[in-house]
C-alpha atoms as a PDB file:
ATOM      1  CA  UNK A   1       0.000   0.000   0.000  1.00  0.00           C
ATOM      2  CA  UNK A   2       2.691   2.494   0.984  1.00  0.00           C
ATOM      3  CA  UNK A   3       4.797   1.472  -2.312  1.00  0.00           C
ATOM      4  CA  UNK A   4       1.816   2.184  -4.532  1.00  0.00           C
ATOM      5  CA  UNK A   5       1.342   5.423  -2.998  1.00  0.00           C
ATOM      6  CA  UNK A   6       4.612   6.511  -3.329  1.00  0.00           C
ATOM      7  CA  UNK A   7       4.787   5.470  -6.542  1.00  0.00           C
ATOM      8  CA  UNK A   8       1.858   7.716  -7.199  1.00  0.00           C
ATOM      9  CA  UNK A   9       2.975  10.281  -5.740  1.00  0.00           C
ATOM     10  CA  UNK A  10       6.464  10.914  -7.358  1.00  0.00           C
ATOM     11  CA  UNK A  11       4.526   9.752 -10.811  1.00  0.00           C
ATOM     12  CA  UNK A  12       2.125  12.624 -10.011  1.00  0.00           C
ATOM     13  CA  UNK A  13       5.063  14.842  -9.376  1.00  0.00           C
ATOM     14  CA  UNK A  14       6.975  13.957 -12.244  1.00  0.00           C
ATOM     15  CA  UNK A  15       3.912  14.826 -14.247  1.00  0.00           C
ATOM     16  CA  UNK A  16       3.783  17.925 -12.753  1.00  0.00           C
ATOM     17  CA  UNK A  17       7.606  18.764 -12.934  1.00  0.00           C
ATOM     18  CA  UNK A  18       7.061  18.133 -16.849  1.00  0.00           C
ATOM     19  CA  UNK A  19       4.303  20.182 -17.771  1.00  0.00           C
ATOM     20  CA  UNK A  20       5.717  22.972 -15.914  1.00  0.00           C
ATOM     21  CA  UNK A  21       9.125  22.880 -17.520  1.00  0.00           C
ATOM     22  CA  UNK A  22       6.790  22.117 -20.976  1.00  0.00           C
ATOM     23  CA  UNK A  23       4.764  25.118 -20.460  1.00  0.00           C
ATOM     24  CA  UNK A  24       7.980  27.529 -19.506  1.00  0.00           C
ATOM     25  CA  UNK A  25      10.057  26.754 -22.676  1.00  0.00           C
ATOM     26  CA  UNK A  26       6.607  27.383 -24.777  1.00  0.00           C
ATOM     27  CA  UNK A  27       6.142  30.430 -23.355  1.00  0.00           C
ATOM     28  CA  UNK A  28       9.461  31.582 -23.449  1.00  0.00           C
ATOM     29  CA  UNK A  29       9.980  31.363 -26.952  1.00  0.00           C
ATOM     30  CA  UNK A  30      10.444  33.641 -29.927  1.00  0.00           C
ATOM     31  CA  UNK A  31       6.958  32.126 -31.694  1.00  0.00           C
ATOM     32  CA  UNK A  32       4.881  31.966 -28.581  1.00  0.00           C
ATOM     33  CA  UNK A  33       5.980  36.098 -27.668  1.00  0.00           C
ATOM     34  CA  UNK A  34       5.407  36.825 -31.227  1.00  0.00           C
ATOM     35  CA  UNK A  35       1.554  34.951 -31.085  1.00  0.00           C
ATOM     36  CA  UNK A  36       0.897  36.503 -27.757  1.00  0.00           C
ATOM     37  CA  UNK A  37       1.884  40.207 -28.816  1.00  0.00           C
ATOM     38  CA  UNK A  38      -0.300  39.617 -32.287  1.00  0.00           C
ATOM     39  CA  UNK A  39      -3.321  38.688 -29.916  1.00  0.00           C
ATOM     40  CA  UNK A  40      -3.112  41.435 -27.278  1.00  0.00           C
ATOM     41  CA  UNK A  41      -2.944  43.734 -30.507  1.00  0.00           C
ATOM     42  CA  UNK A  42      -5.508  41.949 -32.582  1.00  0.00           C
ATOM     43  CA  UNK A  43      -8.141  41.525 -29.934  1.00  0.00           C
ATOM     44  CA  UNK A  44     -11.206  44.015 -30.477  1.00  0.00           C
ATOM     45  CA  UNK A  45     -14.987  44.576 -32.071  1.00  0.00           C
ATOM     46  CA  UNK A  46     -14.776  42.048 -34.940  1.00  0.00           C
ATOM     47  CA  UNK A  47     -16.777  44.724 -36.959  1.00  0.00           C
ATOM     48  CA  UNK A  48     -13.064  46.013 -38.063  1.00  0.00           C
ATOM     49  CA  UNK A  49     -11.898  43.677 -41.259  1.00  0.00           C
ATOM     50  CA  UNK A  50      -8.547  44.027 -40.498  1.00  0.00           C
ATOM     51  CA  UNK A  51      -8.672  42.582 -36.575  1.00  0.00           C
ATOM     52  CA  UNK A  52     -11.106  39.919 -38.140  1.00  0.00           C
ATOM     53  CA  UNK A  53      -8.452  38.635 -40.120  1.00  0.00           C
ATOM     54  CA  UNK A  54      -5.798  38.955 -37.800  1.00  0.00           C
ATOM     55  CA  UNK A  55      -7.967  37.001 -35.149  1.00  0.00           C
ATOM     56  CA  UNK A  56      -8.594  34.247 -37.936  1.00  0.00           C
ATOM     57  CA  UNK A  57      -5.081  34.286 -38.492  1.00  0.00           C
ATOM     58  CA  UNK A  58      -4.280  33.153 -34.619  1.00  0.00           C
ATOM     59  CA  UNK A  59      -7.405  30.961 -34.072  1.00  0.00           C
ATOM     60  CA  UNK A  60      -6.250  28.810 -37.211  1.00  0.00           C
ATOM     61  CA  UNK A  61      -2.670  28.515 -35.533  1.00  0.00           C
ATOM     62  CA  UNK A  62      -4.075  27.388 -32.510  1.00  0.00           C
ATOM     63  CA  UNK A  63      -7.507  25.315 -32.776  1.00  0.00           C
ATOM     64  CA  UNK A  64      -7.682  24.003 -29.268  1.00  0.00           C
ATOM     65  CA  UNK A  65      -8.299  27.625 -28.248  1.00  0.00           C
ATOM     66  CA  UNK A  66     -10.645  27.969 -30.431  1.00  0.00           C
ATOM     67  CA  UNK A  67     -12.506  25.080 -29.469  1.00  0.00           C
ATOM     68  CA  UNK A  68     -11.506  26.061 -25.728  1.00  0.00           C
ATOM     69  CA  UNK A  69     -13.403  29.769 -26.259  1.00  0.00           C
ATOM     70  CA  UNK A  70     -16.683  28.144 -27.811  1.00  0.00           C
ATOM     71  CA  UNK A  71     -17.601  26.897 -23.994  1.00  0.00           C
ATOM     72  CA  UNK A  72     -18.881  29.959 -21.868  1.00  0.00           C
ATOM     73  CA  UNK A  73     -17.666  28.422 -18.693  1.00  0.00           C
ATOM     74  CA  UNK A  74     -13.906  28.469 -20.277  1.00  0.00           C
ATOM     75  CA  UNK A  75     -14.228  31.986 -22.028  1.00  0.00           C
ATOM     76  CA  UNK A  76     -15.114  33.578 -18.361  1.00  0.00           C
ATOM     77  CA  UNK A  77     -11.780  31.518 -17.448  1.00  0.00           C
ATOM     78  CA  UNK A  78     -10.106  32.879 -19.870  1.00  0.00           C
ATOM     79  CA  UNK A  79     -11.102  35.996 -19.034  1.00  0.00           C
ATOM     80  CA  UNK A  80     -10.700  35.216 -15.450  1.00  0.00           C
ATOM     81  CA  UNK A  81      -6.845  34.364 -16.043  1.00  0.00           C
ATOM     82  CA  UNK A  82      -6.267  37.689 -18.568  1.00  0.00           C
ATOM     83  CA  UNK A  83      -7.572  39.700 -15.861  1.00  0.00           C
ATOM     84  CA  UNK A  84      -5.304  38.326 -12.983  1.00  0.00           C
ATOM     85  CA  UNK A  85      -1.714  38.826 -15.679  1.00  0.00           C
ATOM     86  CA  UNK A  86      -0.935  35.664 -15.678  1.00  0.00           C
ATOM     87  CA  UNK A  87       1.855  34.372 -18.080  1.00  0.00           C
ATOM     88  CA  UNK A  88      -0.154  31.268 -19.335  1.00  0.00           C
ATOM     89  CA  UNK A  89      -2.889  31.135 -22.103  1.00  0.00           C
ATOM     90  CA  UNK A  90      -6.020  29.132 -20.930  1.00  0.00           C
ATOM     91  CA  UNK A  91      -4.656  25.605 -23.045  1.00  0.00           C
ATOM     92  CA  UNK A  92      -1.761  25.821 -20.948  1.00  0.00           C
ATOM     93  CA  UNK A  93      -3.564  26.303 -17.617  1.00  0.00           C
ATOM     94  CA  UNK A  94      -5.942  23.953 -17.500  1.00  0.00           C
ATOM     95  CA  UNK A  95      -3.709  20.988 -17.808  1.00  0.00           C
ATOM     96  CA  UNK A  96      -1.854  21.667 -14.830  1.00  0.00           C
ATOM     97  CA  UNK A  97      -4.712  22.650 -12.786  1.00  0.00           C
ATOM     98  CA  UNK A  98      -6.289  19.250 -14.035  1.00  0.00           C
ATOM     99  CA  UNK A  99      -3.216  17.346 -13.309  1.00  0.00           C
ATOM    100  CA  UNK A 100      -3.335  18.528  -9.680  1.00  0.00           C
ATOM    101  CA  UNK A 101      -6.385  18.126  -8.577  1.00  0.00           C
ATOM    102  CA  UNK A 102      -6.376  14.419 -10.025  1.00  0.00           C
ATOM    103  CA  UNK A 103      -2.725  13.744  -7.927  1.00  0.00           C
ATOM    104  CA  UNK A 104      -4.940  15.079  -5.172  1.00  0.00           C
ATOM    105  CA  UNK A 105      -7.697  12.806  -5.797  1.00  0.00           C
ATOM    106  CA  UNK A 106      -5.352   9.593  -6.672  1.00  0.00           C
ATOM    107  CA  UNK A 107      -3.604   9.970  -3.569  1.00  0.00           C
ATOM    108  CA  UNK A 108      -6.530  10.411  -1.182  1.00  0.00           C
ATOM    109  CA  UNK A 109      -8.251   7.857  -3.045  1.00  0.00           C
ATOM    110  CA  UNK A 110      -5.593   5.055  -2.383  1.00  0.00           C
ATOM    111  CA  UNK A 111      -4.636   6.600   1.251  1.00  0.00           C
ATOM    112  CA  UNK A 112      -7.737   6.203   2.567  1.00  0.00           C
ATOM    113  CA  UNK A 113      -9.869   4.032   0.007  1.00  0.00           C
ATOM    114  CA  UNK A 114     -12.858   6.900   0.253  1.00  0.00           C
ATOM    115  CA  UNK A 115     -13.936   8.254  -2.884  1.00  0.00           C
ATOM    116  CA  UNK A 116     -15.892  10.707  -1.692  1.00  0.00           C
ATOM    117  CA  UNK A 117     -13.326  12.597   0.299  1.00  0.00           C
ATOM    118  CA  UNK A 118     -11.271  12.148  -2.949  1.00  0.00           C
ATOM    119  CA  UNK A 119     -13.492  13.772  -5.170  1.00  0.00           C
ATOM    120  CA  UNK A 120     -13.722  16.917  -2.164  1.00  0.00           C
ATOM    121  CA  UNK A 121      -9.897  16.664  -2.235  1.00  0.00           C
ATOM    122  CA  UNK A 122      -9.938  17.448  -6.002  1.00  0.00           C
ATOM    123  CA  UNK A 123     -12.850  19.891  -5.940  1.00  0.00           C
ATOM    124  CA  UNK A 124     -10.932  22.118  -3.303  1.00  0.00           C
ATOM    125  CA  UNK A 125      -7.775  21.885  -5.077  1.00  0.00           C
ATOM    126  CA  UNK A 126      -9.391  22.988  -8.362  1.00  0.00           C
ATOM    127  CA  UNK A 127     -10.845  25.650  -5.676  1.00  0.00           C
ATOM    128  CA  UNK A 128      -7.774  26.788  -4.988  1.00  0.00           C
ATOM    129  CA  UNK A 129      -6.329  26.995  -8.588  1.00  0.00           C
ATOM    130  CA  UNK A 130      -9.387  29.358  -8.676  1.00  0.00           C
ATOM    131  CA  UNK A 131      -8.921  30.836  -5.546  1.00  0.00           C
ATOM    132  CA  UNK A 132      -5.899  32.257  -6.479  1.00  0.00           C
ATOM    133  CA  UNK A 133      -6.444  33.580 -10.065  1.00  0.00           C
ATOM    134  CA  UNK A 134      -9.466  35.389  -7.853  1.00  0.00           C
ATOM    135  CA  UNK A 135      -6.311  36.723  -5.593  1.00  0.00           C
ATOM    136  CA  UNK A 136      -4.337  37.849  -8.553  1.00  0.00           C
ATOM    137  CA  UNK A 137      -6.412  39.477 -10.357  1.00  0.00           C
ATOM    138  CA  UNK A 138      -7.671  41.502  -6.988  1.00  0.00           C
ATOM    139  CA  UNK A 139      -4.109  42.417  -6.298  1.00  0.00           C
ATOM    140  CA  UNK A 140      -3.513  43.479 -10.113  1.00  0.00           C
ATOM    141  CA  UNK A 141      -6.914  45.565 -10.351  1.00  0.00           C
ATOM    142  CA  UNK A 142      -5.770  47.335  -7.112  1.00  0.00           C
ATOM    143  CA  UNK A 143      -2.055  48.125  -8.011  1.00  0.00           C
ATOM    144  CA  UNK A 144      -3.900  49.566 -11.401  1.00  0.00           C
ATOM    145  CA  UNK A 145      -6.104  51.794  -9.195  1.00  0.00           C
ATOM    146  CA  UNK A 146      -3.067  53.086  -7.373  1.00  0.00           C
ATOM    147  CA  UNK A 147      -1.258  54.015 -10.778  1.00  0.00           C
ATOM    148  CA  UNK A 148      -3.749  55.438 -11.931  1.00  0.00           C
ATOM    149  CA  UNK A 149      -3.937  59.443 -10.797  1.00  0.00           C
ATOM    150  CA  UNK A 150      -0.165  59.810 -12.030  1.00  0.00           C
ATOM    151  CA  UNK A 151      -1.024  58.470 -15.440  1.00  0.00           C
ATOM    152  CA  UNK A 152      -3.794  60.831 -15.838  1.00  0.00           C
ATOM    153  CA  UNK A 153      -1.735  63.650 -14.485  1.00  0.00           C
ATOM    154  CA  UNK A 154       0.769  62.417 -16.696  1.00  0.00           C
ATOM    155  CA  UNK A 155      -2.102  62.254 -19.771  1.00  0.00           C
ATOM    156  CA  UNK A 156      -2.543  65.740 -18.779  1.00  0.00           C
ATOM    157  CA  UNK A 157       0.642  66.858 -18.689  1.00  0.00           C
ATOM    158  CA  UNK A 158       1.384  66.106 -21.714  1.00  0.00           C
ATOM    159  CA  UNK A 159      -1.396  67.680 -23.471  1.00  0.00           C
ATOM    160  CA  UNK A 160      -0.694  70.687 -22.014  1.00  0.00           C
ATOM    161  CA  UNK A 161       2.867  70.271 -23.586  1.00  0.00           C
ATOM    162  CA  UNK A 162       0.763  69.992 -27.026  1.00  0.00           C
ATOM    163  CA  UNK A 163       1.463  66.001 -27.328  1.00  0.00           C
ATOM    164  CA  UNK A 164      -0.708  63.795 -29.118  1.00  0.00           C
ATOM    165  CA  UNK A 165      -3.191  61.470 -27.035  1.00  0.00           C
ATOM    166  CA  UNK A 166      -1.793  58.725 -28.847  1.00  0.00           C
ATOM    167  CA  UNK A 167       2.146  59.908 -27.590  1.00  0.00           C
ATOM    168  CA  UNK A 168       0.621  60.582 -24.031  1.00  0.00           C
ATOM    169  CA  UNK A 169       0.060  56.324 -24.280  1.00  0.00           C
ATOM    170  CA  UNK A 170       3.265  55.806 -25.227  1.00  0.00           C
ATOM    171  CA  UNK A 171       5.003  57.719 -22.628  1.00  0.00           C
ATOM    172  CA  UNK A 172       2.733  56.217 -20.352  1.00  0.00           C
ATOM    173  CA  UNK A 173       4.104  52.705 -21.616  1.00  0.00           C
ATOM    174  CA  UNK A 174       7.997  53.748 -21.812  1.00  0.00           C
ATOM    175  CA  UNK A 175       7.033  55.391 -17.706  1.00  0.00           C
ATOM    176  CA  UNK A 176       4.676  53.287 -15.557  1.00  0.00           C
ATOM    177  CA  UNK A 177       5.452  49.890 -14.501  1.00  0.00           C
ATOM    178  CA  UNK A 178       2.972  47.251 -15.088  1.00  0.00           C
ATOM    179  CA  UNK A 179       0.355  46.544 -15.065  1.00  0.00           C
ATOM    180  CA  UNK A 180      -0.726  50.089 -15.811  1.00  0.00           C
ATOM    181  CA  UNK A 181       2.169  50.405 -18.476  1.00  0.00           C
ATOM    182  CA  UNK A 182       1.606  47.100 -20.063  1.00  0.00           C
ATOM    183  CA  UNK A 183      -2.219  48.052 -20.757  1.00  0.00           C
ATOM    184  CA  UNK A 184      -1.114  51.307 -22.483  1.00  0.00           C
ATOM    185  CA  UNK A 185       1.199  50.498 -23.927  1.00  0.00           C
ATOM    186  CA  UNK A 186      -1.265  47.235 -25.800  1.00  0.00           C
ATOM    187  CA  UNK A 187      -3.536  50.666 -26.413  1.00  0.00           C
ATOM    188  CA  UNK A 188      -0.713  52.601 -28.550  1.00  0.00           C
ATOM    189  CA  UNK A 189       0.473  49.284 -30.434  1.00  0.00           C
ATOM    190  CA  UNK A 190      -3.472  48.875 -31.500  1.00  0.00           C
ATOM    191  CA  UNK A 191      -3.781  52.485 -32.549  1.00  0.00           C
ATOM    192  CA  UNK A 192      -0.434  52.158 -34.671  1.00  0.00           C
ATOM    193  CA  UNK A 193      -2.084  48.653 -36.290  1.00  0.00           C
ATOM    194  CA  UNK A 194      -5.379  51.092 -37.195  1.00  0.00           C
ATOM    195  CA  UNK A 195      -7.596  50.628 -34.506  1.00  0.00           C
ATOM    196  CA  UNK A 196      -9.273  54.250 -33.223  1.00  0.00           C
ATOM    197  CA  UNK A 197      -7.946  54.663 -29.757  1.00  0.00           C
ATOM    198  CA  UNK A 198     -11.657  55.088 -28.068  1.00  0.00           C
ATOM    199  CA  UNK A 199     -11.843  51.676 -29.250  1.00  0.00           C
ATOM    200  CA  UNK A 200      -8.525  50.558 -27.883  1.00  0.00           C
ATOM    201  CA  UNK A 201      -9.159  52.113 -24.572  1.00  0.00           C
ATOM    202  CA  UNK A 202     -12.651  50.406 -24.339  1.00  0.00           C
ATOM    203  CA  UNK A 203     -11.147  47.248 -25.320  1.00  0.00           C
ATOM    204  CA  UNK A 204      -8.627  47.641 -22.337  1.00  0.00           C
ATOM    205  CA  UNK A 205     -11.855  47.152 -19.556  1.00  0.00           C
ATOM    206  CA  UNK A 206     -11.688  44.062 -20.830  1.00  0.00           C
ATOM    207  CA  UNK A 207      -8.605  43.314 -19.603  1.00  0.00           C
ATOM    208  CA  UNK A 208      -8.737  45.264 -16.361  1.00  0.00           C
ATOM    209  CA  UNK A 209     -11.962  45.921 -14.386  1.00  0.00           C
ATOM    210  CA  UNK A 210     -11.808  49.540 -13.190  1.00  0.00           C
ATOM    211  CA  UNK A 211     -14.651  51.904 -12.004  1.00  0.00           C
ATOM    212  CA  UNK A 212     -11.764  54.559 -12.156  1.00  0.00           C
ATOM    213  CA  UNK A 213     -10.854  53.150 -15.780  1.00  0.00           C
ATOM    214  CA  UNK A 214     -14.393  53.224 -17.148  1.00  0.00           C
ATOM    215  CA  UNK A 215     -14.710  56.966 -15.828  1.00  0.00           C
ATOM    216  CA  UNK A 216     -11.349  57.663 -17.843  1.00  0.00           C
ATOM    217  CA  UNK A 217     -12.513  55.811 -21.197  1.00  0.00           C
ATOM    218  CA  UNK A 218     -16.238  57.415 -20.832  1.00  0.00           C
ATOM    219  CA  UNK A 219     -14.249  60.939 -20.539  1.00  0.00           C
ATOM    220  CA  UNK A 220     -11.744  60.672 -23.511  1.00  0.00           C
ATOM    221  CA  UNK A 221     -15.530  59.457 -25.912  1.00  0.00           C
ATOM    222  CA  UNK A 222     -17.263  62.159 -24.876  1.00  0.00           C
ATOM    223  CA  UNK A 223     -14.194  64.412 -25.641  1.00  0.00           C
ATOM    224  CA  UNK A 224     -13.648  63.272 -28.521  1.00  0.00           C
ATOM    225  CA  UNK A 225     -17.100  64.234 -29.782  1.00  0.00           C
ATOM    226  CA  UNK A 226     -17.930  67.398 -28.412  1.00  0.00           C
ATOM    227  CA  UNK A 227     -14.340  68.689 -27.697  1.00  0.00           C
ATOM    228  CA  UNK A 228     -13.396  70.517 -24.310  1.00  0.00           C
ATOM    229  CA  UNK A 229     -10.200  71.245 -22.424  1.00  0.00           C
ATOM    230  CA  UNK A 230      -9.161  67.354 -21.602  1.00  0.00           C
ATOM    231  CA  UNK A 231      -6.028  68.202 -19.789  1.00  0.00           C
ATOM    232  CA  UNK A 232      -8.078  69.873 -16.846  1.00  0.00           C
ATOM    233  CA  UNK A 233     -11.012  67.296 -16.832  1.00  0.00           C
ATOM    234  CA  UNK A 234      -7.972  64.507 -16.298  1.00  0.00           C
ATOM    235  CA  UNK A 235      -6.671  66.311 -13.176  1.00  0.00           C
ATOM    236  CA  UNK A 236      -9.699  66.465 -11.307  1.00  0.00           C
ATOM    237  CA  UNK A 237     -10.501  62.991 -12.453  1.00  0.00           C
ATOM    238  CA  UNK A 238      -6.939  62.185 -10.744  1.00  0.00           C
ATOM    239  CA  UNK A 239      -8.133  64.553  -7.381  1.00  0.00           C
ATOM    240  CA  UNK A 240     -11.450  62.712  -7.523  1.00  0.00           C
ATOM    241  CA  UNK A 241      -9.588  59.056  -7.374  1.00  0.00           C
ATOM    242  CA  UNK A 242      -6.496  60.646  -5.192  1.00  0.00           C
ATOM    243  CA  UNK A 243      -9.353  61.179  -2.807  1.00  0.00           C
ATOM    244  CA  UNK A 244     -11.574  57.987  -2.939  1.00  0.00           C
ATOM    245  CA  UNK A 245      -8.238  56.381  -2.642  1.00  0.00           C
ATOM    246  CA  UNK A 246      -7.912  58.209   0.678  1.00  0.00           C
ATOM    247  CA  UNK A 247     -11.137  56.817   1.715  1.00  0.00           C
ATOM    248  CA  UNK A 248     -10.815  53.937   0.925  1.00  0.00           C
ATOM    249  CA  UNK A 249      -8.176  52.999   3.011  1.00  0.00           C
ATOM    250  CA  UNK A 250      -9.797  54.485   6.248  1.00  0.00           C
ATOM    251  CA  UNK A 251     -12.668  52.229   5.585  1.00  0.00           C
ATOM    252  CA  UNK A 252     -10.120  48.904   5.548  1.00  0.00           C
ATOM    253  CA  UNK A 253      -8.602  50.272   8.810  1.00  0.00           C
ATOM    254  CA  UNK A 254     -12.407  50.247  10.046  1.00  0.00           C
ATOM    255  CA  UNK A 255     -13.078  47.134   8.623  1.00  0.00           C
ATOM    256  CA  UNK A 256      -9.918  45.701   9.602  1.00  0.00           C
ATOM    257  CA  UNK A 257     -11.214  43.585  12.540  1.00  0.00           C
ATOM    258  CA  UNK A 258     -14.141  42.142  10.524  1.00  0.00           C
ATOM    259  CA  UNK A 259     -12.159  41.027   8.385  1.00  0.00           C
ATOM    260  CA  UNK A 260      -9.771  38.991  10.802  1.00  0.00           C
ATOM    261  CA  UNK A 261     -12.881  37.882  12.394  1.00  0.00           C
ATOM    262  CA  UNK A 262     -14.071  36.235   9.081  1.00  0.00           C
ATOM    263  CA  UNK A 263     -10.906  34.596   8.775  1.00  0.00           C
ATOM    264  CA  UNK A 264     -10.458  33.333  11.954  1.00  0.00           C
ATOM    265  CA  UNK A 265     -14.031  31.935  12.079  1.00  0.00           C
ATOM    266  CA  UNK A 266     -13.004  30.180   8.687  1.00  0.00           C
ATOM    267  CA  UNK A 267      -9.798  28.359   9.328  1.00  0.00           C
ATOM    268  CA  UNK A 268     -10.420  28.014  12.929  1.00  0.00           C
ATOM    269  CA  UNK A 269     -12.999  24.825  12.342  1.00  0.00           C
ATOM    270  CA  UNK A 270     -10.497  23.422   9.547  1.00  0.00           C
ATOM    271  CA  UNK A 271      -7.526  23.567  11.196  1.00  0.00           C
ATOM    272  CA  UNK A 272      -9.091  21.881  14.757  1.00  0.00           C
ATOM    273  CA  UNK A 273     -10.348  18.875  12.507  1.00  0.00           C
ATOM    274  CA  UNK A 274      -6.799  18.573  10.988  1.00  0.00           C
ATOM    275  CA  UNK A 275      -5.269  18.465  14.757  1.00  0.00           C
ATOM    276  CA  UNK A 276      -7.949  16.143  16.009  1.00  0.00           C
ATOM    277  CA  UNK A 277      -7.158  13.687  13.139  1.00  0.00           C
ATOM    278  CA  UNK A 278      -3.434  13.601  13.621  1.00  0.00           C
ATOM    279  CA  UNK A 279      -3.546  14.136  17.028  1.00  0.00           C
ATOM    280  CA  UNK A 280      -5.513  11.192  17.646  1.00  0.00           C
ATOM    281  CA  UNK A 281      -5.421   8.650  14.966  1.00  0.00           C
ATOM    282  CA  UNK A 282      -8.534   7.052  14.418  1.00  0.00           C
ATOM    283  CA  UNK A 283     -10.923   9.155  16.709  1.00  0.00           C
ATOM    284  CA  UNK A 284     -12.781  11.071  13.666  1.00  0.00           C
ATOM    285  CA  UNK A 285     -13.061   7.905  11.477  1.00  0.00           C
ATOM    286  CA  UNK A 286     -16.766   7.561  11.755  1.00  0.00           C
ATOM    287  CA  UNK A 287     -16.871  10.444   9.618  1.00  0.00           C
ATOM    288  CA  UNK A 288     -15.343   8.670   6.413  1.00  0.00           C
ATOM    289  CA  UNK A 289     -17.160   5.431   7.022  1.00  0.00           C
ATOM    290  CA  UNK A 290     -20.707   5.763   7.783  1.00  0.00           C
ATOM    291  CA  UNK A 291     -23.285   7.984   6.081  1.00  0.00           C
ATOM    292  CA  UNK A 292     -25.092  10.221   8.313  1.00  0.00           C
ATOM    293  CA  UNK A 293     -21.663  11.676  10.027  1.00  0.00           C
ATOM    294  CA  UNK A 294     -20.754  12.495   5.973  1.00  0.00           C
ATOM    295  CA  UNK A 295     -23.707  14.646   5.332  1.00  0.00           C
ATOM    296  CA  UNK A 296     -23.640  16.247   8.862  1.00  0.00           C
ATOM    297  CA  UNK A 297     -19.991  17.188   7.821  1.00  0.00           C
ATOM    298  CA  UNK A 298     -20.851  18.274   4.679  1.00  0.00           C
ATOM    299  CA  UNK A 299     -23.500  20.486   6.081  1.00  0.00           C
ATOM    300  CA  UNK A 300     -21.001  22.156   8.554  1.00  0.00           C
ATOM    301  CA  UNK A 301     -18.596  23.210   5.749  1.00  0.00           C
ATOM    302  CA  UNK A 302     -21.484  24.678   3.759  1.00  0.00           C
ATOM    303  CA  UNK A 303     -22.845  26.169   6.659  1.00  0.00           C
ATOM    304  CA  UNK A 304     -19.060  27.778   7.357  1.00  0.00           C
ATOM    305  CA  UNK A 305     -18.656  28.968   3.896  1.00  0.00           C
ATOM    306  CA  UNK A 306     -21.764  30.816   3.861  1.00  0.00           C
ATOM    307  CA  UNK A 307     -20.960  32.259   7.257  1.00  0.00           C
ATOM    308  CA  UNK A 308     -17.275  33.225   5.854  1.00  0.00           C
ATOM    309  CA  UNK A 309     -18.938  35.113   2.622  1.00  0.00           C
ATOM    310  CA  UNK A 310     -22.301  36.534   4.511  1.00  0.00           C
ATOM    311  CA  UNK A 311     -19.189  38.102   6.811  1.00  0.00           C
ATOM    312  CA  UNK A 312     -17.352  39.200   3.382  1.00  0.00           C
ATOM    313  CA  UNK A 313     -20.491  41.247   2.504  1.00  0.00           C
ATOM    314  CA  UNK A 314     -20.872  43.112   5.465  1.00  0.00           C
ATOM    315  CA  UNK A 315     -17.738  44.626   5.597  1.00  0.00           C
ATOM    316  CA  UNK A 316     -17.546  45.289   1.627  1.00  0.00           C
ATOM    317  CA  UNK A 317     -18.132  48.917   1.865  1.00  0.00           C
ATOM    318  CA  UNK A 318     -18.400  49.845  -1.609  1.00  0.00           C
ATOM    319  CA  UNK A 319     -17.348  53.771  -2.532  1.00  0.00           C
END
C-alpha cells in the first residue's frame, strides 16, 4: 500500500515537474511572444476587417483555443486568467490545474480508500487553482487603481505640452510599470495597427476591471465628440480618485477587525479537525465510514462557507 502510494505520488510529481518545464520553454519562446503580442494587438470589435483577419489568423494557428473559447464556462476563465496577468494562455492552464487536482484525488483515493473525500480533495484543489487567479487578479486591479492618478496627471501633462493622445500612451508605456504600463502600452500598439484609440481604450476594460478606468474611457468618448479642455477634466478625475483612494483605506482600517474575524471563524474549524485527526489517529473515522456523520460534515462546511462570505459582505463597503 505504501509502495503504490509513493509510486503515485512521485509519478504525479513527475507529471507535474514536466508540464511545468513544458509550459515555460513554450512560453518563453520567440513564436509563442510573437503569437501573444499579435493577440493582445488583434483583440477588439470584430466589426473592423482588419482585426477579423488577424484574429482568424491566430485561431487557425491554434484550434484548441478555439474550441476552448466556444464553452462559456472556459471563455469567463479565460477571461478570469487575462484579468489576474498571468503568463499562461487558458490551453496551458488547464492541464496543470487538471493534473493537480487528479494527484490530489489519486492519492486520497488510495490513502484512505474513500472516494468521496477524494473527489472533495480534487474539488478544493481545483478551488484553490481558482482561488488564487481570484487573488491575482484583486491584487492586479488594485495596483492599477493606485497608478492610476499619475497616469492621468501624466495624460494631462502632456497635453498641455501639445502632445498627441496617442504619444501621451506611449510615454505612459515607456514610464509606468505594469500593469498600468503594459495596458497602455497594448492601447498605442493597437492604434499604430489602425484601430481608433476610443476603441482601444474600451477594449482595455476588458482586460482590467476599473470603475476609475471606465470613468477615464467614458471621458476621452465624450471628448472626442464634443471637444473641451481634456487636460483639466484629467486632473480632477486624478483629485477625484487621489481622494476615494484616501477613503478607501480608512474604511479597511475600520473594517480591519471584521475582516480577521471572518478569517479566523473560517480556518479556525479546519484547522481543529486537521489536529484532532493527527492528534488522535482514528478518533474522527466515523466520519469517512458511515453515512449520516458524511452529510452532517458536509452540512457544517457549507454552513461555514456561507458564514465566511455573509461576513465578506458586510464589511464590503463599496465607494
Amino acid at each position: 500500500m505504501v509502495a503504490a502510494i509513493s509510486m503515485t505520488f512521485i509519478a504525479v510529481f513527475l507529471g507535474t515537474l514536466a508540464t511545468f518545464f513544458g509550459v515555460t520553454a513554450i512560453q518563453q519562446s520567440p513564436e509563442a511572444e510573437l503569437k501573444k503580442r499579435l493577440r493582445r494587438m488583434a483583440e477588439g470589435d470584430d466589426e473592423r476587417p482588419a482585426r477579423v483577419s488577424a484574429t482568424k489568423l491566430i485561431r487557425e494557428v491554434s484550434p484548441t483555443e478555439q474550441y476552448l473559447f466556444s464553452l462559456p464556462l472556459l471563455r469567463s476563465l479565460n477571461r478570469l486568467i487575462m484579468q489576474a496577468g498571468l503568463q499562461m494562455k487558458t490551453a496551458e492552464f488547464l492541464p496543470v490545474m487538471a493534473l493537480a487536482s487528479l494527484g490530489s484525488f489519486l492519492l486520497v483515493f488510495l490513502a484512505k480508500g474513500n472516494a468521496l473525500l477524494a473527489l472533495a480533495t480534487a474539488a478544493a484543489t481545483t478551488g484553490m487553482f481558482l482561488l488564487y487567479l481570484r487573488h491575482r487578479r484583486q491584487r492586479r486591479q488594485q495596483k492599477f487603481t493606485e497608478q492610476l492618478p499619475d497616469a492621468l496627471t501624466m495624460i494631462a501633462r502632456s497635453l498641455r505640452a501639445g502632445h498627441s493622445l496617442a504619444g501621451a500612451m506611449e510615454l505612459l508605456g515607456q514610464e509606468l510599470a505594469d500593469p498600468a504600463g503594459a495596458l497602455f502600452r497594448t492601447v498605442y500598439e493597437q492604434q499604430k495597427l489602425g484601430m481608433r484609440i476610443n476603441d482601444a481604450l474600451a477594449k482595455m476594460l476588458e482586460n482590467m476591471e476599473s470603475l476609475d478606468l471606465r470613468f477615464f474611457v467614458t471621458i476621452i468618448t465624450i471628448n472626442s465628440e464634443v471637444g473641451g479642455n481634456l487636460a483639466e477634466i484629467l486632473e480632477k478625475l486624478a483629485d477625484t480618485i487621489r481622494a476615494r483612494l484616501q477613503i478607501r483605506r480608512q474604511v479597511s482600517v475600520y473594517t480591519a477587525q471584521g475582516r480577521l474575524s471572518g478569517y479566523i471563524l473560517a480556518v479556525l474549524p479546519v484547522v481543529t479537525f486537521i489536529g484532532l485527526y493527527l492528534l488522535l489517529p482514528g478518533y474522527l473515522d466515523v466520519f469517512f465510514k458511515e453515512q449520516k456523520p458524511q452529510i452532517i460534515l458536509a452540512g457544517a462546511a457549507g454552513m461555514e462557507v456561507i458564514g465566511f462570505f455573509v461576513i465578506r459582505k458586510i464589511i464590503d463597503i463599496r465607494i
